[in-house]
Protein backbone atom coordinates (compact mmCIF):
# COMPACT_ATOMS: atom_id res chain seq x y z
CA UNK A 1 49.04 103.81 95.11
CA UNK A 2 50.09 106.53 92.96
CA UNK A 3 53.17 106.20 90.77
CA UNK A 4 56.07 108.27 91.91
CA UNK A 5 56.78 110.72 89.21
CA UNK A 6 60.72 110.78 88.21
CA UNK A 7 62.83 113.30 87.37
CA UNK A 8 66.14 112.01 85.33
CA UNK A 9 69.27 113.88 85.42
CA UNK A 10 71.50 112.77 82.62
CA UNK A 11 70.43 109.43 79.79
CA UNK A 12 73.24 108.35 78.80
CA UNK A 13 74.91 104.72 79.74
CA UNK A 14 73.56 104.47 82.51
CA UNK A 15 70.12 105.59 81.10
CA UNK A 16 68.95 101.50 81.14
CA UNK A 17 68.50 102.91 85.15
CA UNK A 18 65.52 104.85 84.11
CA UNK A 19 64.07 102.53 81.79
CA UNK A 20 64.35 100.33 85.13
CA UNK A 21 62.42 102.92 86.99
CA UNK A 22 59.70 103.75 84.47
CA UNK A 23 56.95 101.19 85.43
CA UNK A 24 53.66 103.46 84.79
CA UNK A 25 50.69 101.89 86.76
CA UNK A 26 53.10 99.69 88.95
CA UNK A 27 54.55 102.77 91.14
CA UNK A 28 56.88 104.90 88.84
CA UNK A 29 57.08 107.25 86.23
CA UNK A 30 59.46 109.10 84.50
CA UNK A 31 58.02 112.41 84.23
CA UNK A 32 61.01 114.68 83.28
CA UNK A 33 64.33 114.11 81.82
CA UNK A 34 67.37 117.14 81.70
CA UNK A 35 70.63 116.53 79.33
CA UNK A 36 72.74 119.19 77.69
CA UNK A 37 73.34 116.67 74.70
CA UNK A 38 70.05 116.79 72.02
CA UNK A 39 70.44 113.39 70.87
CA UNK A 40 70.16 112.21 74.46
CA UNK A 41 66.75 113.93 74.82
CA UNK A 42 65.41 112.73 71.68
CA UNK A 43 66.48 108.94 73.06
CA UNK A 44 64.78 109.93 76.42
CA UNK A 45 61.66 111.33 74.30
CA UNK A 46 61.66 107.66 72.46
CA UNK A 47 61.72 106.21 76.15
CA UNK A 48 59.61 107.37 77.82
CA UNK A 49 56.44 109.07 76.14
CA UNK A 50 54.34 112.11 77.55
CA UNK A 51 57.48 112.63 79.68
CA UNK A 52 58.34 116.32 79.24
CA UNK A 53 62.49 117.61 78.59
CA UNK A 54 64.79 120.27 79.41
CA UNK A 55 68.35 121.52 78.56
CA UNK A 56 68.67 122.62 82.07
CA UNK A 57 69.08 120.28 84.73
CA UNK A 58 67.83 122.64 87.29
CA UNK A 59 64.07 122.70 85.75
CA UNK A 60 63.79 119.17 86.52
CA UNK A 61 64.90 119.61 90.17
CA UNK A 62 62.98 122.62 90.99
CA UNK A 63 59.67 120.82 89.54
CA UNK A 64 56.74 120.74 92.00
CA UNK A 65 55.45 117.87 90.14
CA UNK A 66 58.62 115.73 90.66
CA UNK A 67 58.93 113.43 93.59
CA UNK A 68 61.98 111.91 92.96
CA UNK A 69 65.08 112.41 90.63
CA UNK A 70 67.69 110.20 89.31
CA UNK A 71 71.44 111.34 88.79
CA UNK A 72 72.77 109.72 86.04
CA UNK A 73 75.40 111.79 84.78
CA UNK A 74 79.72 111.68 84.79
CA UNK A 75 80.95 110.92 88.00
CA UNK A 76 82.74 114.42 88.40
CA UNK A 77 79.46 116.26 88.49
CA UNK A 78 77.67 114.58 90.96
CA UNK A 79 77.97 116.10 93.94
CA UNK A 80 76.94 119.36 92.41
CA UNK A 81 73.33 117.59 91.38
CA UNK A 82 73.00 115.36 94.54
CA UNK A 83 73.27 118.47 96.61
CA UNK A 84 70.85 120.59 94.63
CA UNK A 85 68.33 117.56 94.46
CA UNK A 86 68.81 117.23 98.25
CA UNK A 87 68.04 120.95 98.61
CA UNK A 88 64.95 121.05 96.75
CA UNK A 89 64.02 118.46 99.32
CA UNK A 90 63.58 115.58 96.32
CA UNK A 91 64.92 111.63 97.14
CA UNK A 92 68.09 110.92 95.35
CA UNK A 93 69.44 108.28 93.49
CA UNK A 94 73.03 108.93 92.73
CA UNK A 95 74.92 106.89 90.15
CA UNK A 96 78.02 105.31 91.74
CA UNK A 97 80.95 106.53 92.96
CA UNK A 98 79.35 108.34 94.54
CA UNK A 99 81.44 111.30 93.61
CA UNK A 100 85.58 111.49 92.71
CA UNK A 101 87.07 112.64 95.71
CA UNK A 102 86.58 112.24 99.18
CA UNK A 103 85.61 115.85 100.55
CA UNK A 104 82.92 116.16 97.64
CA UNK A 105 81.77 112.89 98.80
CA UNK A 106 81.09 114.14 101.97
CA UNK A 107 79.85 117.19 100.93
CA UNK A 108 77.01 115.30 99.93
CA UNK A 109 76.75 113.25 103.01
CA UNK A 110 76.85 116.83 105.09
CA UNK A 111 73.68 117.91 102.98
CA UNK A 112 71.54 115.24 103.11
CA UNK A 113 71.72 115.27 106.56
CA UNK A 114 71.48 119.57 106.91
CA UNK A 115 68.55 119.03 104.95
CA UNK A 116 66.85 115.66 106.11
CA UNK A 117 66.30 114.41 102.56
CA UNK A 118 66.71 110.78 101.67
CA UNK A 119 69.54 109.79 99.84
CA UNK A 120 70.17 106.86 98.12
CA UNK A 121 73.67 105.77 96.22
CA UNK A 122 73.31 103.23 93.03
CA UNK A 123 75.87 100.44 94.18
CA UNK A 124 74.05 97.76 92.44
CA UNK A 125 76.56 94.31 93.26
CA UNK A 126 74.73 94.40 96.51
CA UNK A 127 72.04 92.94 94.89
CA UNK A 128 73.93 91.04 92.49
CA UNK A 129 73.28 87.11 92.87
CA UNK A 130 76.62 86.45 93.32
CA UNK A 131 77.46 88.48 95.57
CA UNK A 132 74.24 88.09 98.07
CA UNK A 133 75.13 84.38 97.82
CA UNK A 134 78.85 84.86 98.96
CA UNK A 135 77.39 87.29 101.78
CA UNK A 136 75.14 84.55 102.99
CA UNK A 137 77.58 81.78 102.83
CA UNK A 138 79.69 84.07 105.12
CA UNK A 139 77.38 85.05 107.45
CA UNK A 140 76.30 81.69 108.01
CA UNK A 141 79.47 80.64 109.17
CA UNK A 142 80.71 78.02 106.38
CA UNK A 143 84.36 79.79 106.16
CA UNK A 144 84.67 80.63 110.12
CA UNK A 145 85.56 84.20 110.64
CA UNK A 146 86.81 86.46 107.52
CA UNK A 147 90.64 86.64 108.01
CA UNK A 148 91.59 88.08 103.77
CA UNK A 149 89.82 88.37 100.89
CA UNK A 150 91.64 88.69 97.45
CA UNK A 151 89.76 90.29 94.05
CA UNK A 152 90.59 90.02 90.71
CA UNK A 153 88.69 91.80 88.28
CA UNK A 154 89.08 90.93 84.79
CA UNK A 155 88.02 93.38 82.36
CA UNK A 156 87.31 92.20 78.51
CA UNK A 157 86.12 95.26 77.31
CA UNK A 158 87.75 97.89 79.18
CA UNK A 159 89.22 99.40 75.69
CA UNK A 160 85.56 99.54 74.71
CA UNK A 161 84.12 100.88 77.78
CA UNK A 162 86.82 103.46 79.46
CA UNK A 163 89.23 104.43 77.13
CA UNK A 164 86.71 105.93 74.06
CA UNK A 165 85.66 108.47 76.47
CA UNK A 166 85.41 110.97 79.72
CA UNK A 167 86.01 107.31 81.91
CA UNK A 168 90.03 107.61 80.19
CA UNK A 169 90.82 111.38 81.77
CA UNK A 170 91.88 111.77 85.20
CA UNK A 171 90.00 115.40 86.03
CA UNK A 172 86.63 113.28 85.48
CA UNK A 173 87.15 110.23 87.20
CA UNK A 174 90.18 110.26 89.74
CA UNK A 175 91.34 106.98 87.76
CA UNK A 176 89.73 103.50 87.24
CA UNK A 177 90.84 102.58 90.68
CA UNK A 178 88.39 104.02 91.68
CA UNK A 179 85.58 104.98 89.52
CA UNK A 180 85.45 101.02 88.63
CA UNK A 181 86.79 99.60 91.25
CA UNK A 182 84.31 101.62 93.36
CA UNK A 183 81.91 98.54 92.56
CA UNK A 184 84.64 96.12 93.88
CA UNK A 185 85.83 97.42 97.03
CA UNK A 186 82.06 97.80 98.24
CA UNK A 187 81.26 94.44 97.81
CA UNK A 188 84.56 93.47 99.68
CA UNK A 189 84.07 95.86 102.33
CA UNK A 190 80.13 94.43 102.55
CA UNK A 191 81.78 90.36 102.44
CA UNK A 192 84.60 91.10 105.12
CA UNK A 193 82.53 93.48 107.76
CA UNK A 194 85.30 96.36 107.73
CA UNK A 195 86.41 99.39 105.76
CA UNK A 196 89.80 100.24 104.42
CA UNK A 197 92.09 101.59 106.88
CA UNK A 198 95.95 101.87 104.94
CA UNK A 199 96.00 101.51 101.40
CA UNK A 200 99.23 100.91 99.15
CA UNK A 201 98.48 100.27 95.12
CA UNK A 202 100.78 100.28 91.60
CA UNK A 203 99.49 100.92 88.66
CA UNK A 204 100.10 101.79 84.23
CA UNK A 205 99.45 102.49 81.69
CA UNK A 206 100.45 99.31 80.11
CA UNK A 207 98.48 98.90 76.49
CA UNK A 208 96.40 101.93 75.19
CA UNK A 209 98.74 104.52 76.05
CA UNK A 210 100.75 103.51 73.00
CA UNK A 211 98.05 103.11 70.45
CA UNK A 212 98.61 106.37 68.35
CA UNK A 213 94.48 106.48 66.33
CA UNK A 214 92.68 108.35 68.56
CA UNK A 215 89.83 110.80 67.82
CA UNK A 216 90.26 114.12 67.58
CA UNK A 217 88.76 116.47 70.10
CA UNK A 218 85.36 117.37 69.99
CA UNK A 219 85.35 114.13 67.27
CA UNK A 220 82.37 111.96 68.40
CA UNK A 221 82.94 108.36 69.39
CA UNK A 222 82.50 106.15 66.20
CA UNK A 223 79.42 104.31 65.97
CA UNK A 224 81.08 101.04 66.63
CA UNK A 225 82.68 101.73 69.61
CA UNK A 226 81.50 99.31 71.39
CA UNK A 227 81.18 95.78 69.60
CA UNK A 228 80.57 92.36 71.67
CA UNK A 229 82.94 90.71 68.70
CA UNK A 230 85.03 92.87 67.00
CA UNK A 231 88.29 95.06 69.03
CA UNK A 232 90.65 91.99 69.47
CA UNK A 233 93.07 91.87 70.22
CA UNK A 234 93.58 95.49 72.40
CA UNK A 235 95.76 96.72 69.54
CA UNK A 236 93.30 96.61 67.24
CA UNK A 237 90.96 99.03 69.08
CA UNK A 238 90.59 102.49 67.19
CA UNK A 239 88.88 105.91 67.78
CA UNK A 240 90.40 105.87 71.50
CA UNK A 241 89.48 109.04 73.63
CA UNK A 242 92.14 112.32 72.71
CA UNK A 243 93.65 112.41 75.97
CA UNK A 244 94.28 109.13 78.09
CA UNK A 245 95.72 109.53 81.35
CA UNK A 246 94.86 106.59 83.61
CA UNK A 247 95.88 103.30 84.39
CA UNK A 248 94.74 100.21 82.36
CA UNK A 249 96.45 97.76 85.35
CA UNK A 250 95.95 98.06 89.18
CA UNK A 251 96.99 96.25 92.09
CA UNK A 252 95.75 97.64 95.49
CA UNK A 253 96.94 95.64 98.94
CA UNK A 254 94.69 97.20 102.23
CA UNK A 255 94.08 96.77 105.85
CA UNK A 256 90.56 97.23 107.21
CA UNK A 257 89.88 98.30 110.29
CA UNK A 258 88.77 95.11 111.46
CA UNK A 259 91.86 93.85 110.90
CA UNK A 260 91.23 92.02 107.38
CA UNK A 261 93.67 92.13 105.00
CA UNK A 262 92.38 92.33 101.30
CA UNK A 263 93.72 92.83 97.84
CA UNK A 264 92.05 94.08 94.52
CA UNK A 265 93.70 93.61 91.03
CA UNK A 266 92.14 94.73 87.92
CA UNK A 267 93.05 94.66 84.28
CA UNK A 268 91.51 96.43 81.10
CA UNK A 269 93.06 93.53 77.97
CA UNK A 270 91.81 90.61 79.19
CA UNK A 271 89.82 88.08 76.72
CA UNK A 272 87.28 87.26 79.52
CA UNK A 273 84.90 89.42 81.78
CA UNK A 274 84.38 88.55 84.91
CA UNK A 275 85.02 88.85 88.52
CA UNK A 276 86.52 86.12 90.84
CA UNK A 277 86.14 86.20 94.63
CA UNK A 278 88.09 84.47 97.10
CA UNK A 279 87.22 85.08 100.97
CA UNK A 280 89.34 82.75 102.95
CA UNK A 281 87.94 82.71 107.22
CA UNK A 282 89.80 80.62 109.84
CA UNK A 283 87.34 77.56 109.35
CA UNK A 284 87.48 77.49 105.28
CA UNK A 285 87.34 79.27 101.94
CA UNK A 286 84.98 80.39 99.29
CA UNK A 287 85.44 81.43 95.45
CA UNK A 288 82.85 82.13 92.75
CA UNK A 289 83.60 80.68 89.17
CA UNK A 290 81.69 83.22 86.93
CA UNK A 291 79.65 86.01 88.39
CA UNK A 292 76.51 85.43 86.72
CA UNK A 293 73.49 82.71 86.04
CA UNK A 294 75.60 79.58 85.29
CA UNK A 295 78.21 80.22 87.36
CA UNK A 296 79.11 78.42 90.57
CA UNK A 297 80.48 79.33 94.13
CA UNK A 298 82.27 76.48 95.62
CA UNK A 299 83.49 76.14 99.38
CA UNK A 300 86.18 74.35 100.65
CA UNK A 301 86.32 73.86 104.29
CA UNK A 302 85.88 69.96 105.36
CA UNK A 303 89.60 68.89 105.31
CA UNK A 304 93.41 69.87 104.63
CA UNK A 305 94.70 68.16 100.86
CA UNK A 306 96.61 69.09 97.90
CA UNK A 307 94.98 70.74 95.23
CA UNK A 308 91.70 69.24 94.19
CA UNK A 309 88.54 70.48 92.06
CA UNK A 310 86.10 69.28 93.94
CA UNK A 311 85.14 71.62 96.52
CA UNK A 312 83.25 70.39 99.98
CA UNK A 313 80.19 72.75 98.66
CA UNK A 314 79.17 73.85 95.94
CA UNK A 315 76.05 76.27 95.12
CA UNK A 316 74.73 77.47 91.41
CA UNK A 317 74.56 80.91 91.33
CA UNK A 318 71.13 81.94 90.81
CA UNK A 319 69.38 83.40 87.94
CA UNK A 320 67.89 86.79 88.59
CA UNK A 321 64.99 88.03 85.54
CA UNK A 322 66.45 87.89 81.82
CA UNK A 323 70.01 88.29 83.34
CA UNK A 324 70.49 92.06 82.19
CA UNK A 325 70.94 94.69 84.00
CA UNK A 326 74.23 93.45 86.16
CA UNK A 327 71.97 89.54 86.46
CA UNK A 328 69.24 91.40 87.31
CA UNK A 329 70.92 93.94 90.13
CA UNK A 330 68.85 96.45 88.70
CA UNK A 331 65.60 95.85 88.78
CA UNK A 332 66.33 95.20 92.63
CA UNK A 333 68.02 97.93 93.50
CA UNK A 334 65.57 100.13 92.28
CA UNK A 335 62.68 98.05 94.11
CA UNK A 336 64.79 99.39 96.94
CA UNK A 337 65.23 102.77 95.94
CA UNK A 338 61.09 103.39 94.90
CA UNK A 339 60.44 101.83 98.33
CA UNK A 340 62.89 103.86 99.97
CA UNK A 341 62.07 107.08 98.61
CA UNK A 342 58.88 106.70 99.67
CA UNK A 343 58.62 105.56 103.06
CA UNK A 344 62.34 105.47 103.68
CA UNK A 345 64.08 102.90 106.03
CA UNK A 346 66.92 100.24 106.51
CA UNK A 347 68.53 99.49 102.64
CA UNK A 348 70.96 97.01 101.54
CA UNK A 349 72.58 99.94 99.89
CA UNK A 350 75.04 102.44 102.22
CA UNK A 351 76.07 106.30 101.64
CA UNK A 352 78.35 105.52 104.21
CA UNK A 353 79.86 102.23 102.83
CA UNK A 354 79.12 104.42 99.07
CA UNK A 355 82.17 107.04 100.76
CA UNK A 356 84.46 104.54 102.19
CA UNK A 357 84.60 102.86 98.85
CA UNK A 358 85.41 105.83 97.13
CA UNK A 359 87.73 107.15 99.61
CA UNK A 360 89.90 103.92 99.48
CA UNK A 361 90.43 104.41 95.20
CA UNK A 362 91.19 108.00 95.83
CA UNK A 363 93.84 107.26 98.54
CA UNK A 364 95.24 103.95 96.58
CA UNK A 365 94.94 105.98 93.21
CA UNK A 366 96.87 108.69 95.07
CA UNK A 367 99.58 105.74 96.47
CA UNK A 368 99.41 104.14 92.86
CA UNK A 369 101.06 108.01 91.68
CA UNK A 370 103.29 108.39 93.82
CA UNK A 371 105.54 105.21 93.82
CA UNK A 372 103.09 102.88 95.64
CA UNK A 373 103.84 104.75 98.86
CA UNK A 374 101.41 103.72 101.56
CA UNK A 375 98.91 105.84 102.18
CA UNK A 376 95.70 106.22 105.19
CA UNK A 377 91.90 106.55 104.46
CA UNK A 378 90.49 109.30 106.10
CA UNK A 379 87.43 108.44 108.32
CA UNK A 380 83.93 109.73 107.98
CA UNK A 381 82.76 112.34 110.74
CA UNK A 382 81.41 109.99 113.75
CA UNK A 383 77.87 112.34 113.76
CA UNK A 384 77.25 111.83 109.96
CA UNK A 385 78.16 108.09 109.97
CA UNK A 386 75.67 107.87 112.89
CA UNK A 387 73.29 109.80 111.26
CA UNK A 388 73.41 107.27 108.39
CA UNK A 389 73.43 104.41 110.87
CA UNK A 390 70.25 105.65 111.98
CA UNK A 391 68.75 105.58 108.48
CA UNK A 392 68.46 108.50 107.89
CA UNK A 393 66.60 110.00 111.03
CA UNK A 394 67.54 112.92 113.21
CA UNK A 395 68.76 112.45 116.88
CA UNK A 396 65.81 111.98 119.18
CA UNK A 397 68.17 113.15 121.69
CA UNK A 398 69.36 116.43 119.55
């Protein structure tokens, strides 16, 4: 089998993706690598050698010798990059979100199906350990039926991570409700067997909003911006992005259309980094202490009693490879994607479920602004969901 040779839009972050993908001699290559920024190209160039570069995104696209590209660039430009990858009839990975609002979203979703391309959308949890261990324990049956499902989401180095760059300004991410929490309300979406249907949120600004040293514009981020030690407390954090207007503290309450109700709270100061689960049926509940290798979900479904610490189940969360790469999401999700692109076919991963989740943080982001009024999640078109359903495939019946 020859390797698939990859096109890369974008190394920055979320350039370990690539590095995931490059496997010369075990099915993919990258071959080609576009980013405006030079010192990004000479990282790529370190990366991945022989691999040729361009300033130009489009070069890579249009390439007859690329069979599949990679979009990992800011959220706000990705429907512009999907849709021209879809057009030049290459398969697409696409960072999540998927995009930051819901008609560019769908934009996407309306090309790959005018065009018949394969697209594929980067929401990794699904093959996080955790996560496919909570799914299982669900669909086996050891809670009953999913009634509510609460999510908090602490975030120990969200000064770090989204407030020393583009992540902190609303014109290229909506707001963390939904560019992070995109991740989140997948997985709970995925656990529970519904989408969001009404949405009400709050939100502030709460800490970096009032720390004055912040770099000028056009001032590159400092070379310790991101430390595993160092930035504690919050206040201490320096060199913050030049403009700063989302929230650093969410708190979203929705109603799927299955009739689950679910809540999502997320903070950006927290000493600890982790997410915590609890999916409560009619027969039982689950929660997940830590999300990674070492961690443990516990179930608690054999009796009624006061509080007590042992649980009726308990399972270790598995380790996944060297436990990088969200515990070793990564490397799986791009199995699936390589696969996928190739010969196409059913995925773990959704475009549809990819929307929905980004349609609920624009519409609880929007809520969140405007005094936590409640707000409605606009379906997706019945034809393109079905078209997704499908996987990908036209309409025999068209």
């Amino acid at each position: 089998m020859e390797d698939l040779r990859i096109g890369v839009i974008g190394y920055g972050l979320r350039g370990s993706i690539a590095r995931t993908a490059h496997r010369p001699g075990r099915g993919a290559a990258v071959a080609a690598f576009a980013d405006p920024d030079p010192l990004a190209r000479e990282a790529a160039a370190a990366a991945f050698p022989g691999a040729w570069s361009a300033v130009d995104h489009r070069k890579v696209i249009e390439a007859p010798d690329i069979d599949a590209l990679l979009v990992l660039t800011p959220d706000h430009t990705h429907a512009d990059l999907a849709c021209a990858a879809l057009r030049a009839g290459k398969p697409v990975f696409v960072e999540k979100p998927l995009d930051i609002t819901v008609e560019r979203c769908d934009e996407i979703l309306r090309t790959a199906r005018s065009t018949g391309t394969r697209l594929y959308v980067g929401h990794n949890m699904r093959h996080m350990p955790v996560v496919r261990l909570m799914r299982d324990l669900v669909r086996r049956g050891a809670i009953g039926t999913v009634k509510t499902v609460w999510v908090r989401h602490f975030v120990g180095y969200g000064g770090d991570w989204y407030f020393k760059d583009w992540h902190a300004e609303r014109q290229y991410t909506t707001g963390l409700l939904l560019q992070k929490a995109a991740h989140d309300i997948d997985v709970l979406h995925w656990l529970s067997g519904g989408y969001a249907r009404d949405v009400q949120a709050m939100g502030d600004l709460m800490v970096y909003g009032d720390n004055p040293h912040r770099r000028a514009p056009g001032e590159p981020k400092a070379e310790d911006w991101y430390t595993k030690d160092g930035h504690w407390p919050p206040h201490t954090q320096r060199a913050l992005n030049p403009v700063i207007d989302i929230e650093d503290v969410s708190l979203l309450n929705m109603r799927l259309d299955n009739g689950v109700l679910a809540s999502y709270q997320q903070c950006h100061f927290t000493p600890d980094y982790w997410r915590n689960y609890t999916v409560i049926g009619d027969a039982g509940r689950l929660e997940n202490f830590g999300d990674g290798p070492g961690g443990q979900v516990k179930v608690w479904n054999a009796r009624r009693s006061g509080y007590r610490a042992e649980p009726d189940e308990t399972y270790a969360i598995p380790g996944n490879g060297d436990g990088r790469g969200h515990a070793g999401a990564d490397p799986l999700i791009m199995d699936e994607f390589l696969r996928f692109a190739r010969d196409g076919g059913a995925t773990d991963t959704s475009p549809v479920a990819a929307r929905m989740a980004v349609a609920a943080g624009y519409e609880a982001t929007a809520s969140l602004r405007t005094g936590g009024s409640p707000r409605q999640v606009p379906p997706l078109d019945p034809e393109l969901a079905a078209y997704f359903e499908r996987g990908q495939r036209a309409d025999p019946a068209a």
